[in-house]
C-alpha atoms as a PDB file:
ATOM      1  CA  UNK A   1       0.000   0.000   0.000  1.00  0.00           C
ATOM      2  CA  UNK A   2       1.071   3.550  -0.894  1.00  0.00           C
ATOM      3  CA  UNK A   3       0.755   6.502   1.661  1.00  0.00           C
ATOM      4  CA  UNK A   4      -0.750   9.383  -0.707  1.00  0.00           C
ATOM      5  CA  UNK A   5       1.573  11.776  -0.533  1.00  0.00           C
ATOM      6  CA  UNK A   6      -0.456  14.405   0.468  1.00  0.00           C
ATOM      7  CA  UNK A   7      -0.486  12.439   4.078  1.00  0.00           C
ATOM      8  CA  UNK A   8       3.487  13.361   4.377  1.00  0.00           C
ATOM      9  CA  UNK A   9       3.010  17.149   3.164  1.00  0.00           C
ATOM     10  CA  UNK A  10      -0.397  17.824   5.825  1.00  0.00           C
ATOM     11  CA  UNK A  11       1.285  16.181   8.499  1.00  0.00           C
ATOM     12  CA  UNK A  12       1.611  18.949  10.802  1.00  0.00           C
ATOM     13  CA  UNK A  13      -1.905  19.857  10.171  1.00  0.00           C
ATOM     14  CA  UNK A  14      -2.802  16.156  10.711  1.00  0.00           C
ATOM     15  CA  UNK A  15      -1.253  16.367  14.393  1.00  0.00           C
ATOM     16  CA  UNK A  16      -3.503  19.189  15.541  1.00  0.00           C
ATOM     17  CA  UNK A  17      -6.809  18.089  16.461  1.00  0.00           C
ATOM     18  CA  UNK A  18      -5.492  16.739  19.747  1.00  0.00           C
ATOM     19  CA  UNK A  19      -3.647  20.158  20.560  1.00  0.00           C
ATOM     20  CA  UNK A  20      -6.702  22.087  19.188  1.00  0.00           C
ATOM     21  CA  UNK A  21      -9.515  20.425  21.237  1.00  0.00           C
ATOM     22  CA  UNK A  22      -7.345  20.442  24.308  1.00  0.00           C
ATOM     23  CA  UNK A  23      -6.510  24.603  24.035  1.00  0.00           C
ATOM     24  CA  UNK A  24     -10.062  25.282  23.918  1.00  0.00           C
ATOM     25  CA  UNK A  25     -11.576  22.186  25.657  1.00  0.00           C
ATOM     26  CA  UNK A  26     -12.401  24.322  29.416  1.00  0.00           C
ATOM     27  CA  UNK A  27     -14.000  21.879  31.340  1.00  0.00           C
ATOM     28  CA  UNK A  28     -12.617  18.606  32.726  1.00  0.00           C
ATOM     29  CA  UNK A  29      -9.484  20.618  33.546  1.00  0.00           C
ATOM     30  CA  UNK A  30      -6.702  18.836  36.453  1.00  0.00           C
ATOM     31  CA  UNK A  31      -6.554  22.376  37.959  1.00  0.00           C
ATOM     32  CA  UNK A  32      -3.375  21.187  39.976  1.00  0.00           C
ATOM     33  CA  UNK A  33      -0.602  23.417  38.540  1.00  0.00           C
ATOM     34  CA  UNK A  34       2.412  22.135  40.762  1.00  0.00           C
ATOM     35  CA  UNK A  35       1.321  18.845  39.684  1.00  0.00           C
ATOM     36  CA  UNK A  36       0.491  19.674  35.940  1.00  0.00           C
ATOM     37  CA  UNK A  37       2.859  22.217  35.357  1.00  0.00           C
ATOM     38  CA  UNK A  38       6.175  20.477  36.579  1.00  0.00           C
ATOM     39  CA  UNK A  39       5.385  17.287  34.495  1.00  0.00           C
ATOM     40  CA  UNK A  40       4.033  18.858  31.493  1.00  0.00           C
ATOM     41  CA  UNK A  41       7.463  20.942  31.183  1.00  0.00           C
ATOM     42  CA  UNK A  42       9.539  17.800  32.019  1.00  0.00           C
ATOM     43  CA  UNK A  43       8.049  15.152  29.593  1.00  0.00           C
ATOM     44  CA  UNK A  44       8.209  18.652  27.302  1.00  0.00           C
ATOM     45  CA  UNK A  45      12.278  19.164  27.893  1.00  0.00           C
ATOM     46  CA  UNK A  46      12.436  15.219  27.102  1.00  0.00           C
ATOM     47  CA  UNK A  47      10.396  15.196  23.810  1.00  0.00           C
ATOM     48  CA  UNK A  48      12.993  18.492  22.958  1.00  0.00           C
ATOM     49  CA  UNK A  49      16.349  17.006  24.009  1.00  0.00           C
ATOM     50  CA  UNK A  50      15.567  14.264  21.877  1.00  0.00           C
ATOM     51  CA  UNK A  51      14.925  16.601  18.636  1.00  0.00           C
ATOM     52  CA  UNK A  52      18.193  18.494  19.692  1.00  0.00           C
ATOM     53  CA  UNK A  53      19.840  15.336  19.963  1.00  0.00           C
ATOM     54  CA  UNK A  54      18.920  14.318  16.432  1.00  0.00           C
ATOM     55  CA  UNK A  55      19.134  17.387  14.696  1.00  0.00           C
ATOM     56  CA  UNK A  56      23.004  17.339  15.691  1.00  0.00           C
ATOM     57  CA  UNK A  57      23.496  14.380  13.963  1.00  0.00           C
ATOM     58  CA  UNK A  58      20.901  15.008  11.039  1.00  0.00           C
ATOM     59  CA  UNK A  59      21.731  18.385  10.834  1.00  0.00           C
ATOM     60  CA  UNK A  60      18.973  18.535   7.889  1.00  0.00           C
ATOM     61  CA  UNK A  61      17.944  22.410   8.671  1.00  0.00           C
ATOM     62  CA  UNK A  62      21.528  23.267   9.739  1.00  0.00           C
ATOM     63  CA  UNK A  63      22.788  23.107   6.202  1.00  0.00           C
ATOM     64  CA  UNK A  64      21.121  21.758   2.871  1.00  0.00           C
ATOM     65  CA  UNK A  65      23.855  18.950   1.532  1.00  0.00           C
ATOM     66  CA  UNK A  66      23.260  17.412  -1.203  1.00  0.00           C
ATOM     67  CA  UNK A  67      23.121  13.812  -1.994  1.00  0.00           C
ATOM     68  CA  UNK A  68      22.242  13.539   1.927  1.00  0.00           C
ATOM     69  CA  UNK A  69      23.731  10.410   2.918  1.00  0.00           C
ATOM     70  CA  UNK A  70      22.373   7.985   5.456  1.00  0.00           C
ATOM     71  CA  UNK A  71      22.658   9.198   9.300  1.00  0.00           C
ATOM     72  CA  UNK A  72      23.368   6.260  11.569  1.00  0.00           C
ATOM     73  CA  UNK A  73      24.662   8.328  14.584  1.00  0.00           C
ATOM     74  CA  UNK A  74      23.604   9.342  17.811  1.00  0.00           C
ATOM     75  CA  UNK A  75      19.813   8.572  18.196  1.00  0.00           C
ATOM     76  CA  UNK A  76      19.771   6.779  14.599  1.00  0.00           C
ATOM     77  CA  UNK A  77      21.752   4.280  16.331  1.00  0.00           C
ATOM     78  CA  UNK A  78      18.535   3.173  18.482  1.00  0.00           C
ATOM     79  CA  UNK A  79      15.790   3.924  16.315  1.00  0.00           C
ATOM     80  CA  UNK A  80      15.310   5.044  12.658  1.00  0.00           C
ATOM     81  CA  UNK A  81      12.828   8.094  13.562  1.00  0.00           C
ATOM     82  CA  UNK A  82      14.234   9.800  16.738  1.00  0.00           C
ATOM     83  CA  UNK A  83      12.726  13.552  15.527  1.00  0.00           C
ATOM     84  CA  UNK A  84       9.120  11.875  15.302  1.00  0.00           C
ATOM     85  CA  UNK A  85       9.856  10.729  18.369  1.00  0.00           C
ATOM     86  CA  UNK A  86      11.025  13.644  19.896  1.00  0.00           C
ATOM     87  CA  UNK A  87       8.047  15.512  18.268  1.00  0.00           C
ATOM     88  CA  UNK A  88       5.391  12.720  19.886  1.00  0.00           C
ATOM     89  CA  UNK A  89       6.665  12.863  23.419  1.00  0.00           C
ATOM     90  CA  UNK A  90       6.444  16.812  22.989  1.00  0.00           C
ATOM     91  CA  UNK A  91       3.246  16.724  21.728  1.00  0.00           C
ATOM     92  CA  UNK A  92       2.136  14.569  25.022  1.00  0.00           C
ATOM     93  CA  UNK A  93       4.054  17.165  27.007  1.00  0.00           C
ATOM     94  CA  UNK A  94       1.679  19.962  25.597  1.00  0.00           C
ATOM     95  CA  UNK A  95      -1.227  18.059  26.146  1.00  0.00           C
ATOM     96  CA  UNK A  96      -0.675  17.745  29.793  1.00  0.00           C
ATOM     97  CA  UNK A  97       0.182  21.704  29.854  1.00  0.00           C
ATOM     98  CA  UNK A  98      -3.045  22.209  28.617  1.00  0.00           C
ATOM     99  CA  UNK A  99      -4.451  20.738  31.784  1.00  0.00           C
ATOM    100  CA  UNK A 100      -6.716  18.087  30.235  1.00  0.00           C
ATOM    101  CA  UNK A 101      -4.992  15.063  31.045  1.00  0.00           C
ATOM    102  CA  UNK A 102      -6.884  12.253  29.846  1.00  0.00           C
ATOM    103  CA  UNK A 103      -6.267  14.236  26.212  1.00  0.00           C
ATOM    104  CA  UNK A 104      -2.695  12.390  26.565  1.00  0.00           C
ATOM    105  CA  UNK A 105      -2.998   9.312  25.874  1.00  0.00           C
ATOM    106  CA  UNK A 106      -5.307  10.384  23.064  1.00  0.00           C
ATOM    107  CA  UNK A 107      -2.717  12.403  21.800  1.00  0.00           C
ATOM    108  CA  UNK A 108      -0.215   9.852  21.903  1.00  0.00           C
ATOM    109  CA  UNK A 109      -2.475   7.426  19.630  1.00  0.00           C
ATOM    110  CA  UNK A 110      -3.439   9.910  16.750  1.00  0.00           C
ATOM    111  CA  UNK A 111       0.732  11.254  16.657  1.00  0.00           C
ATOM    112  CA  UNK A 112       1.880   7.503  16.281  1.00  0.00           C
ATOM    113  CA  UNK A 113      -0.896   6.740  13.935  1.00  0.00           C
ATOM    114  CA  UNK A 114      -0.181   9.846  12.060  1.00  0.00           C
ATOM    115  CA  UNK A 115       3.909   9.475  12.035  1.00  0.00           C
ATOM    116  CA  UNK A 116       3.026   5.964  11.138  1.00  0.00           C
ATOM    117  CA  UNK A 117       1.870   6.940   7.737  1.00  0.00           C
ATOM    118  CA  UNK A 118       4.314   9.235   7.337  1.00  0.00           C
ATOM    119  CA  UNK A 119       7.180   7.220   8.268  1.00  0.00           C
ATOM    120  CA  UNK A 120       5.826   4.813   5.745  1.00  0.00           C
ATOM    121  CA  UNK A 121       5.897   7.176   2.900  1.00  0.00           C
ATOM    122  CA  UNK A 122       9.569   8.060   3.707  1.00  0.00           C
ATOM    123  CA  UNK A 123      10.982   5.151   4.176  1.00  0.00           C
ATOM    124  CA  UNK A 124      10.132   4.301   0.382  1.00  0.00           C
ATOM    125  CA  UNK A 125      11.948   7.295  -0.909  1.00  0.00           C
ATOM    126  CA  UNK A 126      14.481   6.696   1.487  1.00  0.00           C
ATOM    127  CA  UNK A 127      14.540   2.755   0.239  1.00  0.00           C
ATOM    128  CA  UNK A 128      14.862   4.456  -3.681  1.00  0.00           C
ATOM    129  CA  UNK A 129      17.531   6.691  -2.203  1.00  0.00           C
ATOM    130  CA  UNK A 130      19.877   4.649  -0.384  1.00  0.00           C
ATOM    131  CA  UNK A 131      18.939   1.058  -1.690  1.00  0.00           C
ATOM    132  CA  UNK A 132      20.803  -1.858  -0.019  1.00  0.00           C
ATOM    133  CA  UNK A 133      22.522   0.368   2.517  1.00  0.00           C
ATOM    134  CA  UNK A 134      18.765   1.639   4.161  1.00  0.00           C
ATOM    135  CA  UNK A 135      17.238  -1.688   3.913  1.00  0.00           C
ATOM    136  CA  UNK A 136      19.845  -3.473   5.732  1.00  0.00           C
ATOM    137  CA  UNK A 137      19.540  -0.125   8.332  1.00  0.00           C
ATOM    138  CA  UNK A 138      15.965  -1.048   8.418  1.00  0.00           C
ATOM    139  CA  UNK A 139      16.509  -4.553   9.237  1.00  0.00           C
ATOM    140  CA  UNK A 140      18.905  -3.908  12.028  1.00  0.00           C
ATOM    141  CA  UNK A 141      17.375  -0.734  13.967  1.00  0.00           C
ATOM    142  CA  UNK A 142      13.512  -0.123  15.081  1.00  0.00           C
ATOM    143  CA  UNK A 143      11.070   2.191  13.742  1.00  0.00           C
ATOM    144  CA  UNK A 144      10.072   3.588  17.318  1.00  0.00           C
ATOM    145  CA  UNK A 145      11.364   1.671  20.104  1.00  0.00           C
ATOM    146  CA  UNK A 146      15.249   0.983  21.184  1.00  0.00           C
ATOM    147  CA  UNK A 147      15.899  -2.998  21.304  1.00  0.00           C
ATOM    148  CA  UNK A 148      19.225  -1.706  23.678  1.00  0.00           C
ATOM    149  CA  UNK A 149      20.059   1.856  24.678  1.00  0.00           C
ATOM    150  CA  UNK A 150      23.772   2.095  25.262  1.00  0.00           C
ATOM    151  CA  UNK A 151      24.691   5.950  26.148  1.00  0.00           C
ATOM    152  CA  UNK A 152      28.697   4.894  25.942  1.00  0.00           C
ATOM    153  CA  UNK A 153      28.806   5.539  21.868  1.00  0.00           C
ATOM    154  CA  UNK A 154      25.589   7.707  21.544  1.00  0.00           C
ATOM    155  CA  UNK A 155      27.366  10.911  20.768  1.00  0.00           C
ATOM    156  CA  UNK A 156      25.283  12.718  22.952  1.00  0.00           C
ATOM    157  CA  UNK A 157      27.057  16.479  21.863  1.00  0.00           C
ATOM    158  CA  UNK A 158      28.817  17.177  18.809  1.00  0.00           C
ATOM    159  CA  UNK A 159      30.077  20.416  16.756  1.00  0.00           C
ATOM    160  CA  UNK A 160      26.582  21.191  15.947  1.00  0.00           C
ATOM    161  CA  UNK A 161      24.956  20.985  19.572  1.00  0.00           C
ATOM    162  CA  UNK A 162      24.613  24.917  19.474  1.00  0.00           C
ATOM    163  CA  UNK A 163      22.906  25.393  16.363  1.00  0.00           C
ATOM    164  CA  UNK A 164      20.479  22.345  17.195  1.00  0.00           C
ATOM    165  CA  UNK A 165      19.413  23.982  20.162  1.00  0.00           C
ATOM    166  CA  UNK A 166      19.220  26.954  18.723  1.00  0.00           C
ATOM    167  CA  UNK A 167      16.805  25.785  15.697  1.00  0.00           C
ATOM    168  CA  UNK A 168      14.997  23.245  17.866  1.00  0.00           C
ATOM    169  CA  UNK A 169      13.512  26.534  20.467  1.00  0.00           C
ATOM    170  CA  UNK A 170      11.080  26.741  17.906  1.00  0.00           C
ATOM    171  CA  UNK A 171       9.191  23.783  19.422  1.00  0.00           C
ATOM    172  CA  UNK A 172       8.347  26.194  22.408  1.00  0.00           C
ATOM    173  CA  UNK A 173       5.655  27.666  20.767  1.00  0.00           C
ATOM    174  CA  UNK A 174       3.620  24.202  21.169  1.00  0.00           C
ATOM    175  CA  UNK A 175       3.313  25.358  24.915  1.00  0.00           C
ATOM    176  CA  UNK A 176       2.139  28.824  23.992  1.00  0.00           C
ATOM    177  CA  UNK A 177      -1.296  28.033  23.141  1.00  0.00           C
ATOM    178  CA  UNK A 178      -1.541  26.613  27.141  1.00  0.00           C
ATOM    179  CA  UNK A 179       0.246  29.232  28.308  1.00  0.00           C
ATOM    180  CA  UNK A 180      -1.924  31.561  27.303  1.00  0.00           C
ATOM    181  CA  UNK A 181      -4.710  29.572  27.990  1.00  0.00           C
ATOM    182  CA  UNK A 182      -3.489  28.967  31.862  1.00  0.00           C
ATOM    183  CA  UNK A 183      -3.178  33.195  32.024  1.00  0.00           C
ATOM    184  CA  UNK A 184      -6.623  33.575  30.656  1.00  0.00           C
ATOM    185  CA  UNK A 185      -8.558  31.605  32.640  1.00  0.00           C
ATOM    186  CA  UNK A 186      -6.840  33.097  35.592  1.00  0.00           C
ATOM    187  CA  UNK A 187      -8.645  36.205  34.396  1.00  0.00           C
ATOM    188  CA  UNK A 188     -12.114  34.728  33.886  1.00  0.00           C
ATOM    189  CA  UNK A 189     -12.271  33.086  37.264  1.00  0.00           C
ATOM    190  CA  UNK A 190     -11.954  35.795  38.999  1.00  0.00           C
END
């Protein structure tokens, strides 16, 4: 089966329902902020270390090489999708900052079905791009899950740690929405 491309080009607007009906969803709030706020930052700063810690080794938006050659480093070493990753485990982390907990696990579902077909659709091109080399990458590391997570030879920090986090900030602004949602309705209930 072939993912329609037009899954892989809407995926960010594919992974905003959950967001969407949690920033304006006001009732069946957790209104415990140093229980919510604490853990929605943390699993947040996880999500985002792992994008930083891919991007350093990807280093796709740091600088546009071309033929872009196969990255087996750092995070690749675990799992062949560590920014999807990253970007699910944020996107949980913004669900809990938006106070509607039982969202989360919703959340988590519709990213990994979304990513799913996505990942799907780029592993083919990746498959016409790389041939023999991805497939036997594909047959030795996991779509999502580590089989073994080894931090001795992850390369954890490298030349381009800086600019990652730099680039990667940008995924703040999926807690602004609940930010400002959290100030508001400190407004109205009063």
């Amino acid at each position: 089966m072939r993912v329609p491309q037009w899954v892989y080009r809407l995926r960010a607007i594919l992974l905003t329902p959950p967001l969407v009906f949690a920033a304006f969803l006001p009732r069946f709030e957790v209104e415990n902020d140093l229980l919510v706020w604490p853990l929605a930052i943390s699993i947040f700063c996880v999500g985002l270390a792992i994008r930083v810690w891919g991007q350093q080794h990807l280093h796709y938006t740091l600088r546009k090489t071309r033929p872009r050659q196969l990255v087996t480093t750092g995070p690749y070493r675990f799992v062949r999708n560590p920014l999807y990753v990253g970007n699910i485990v944020i996107g949980v982390g913004a669900t809990i900052a938006s106070e509607v907990i039982w969202l989360a696990p919703v959340t988590l579902i519709w990213w990994i079905v979304v990513y799913s077909f996505v990942v799907r659709y780029e592993e083919s091109h990746l498959l016409e791009q790389h041939g023999e080399e991805y497939r036997k990458y594909m047959a030795e590391i996991p779509r999502w899950f580590p089989r073994h997570l080894s931090l001795k030879r992850a390369e954890l920090i490298n030349s381009f740690f800086g600019r990652s986090l730099l680039i990667e900030t940008r995924c703040v602004w999926a807690l602004a929405p609940f930010i400002l949602k959290e100030i508001l309705s400190s407004y109205v209930s009063r």
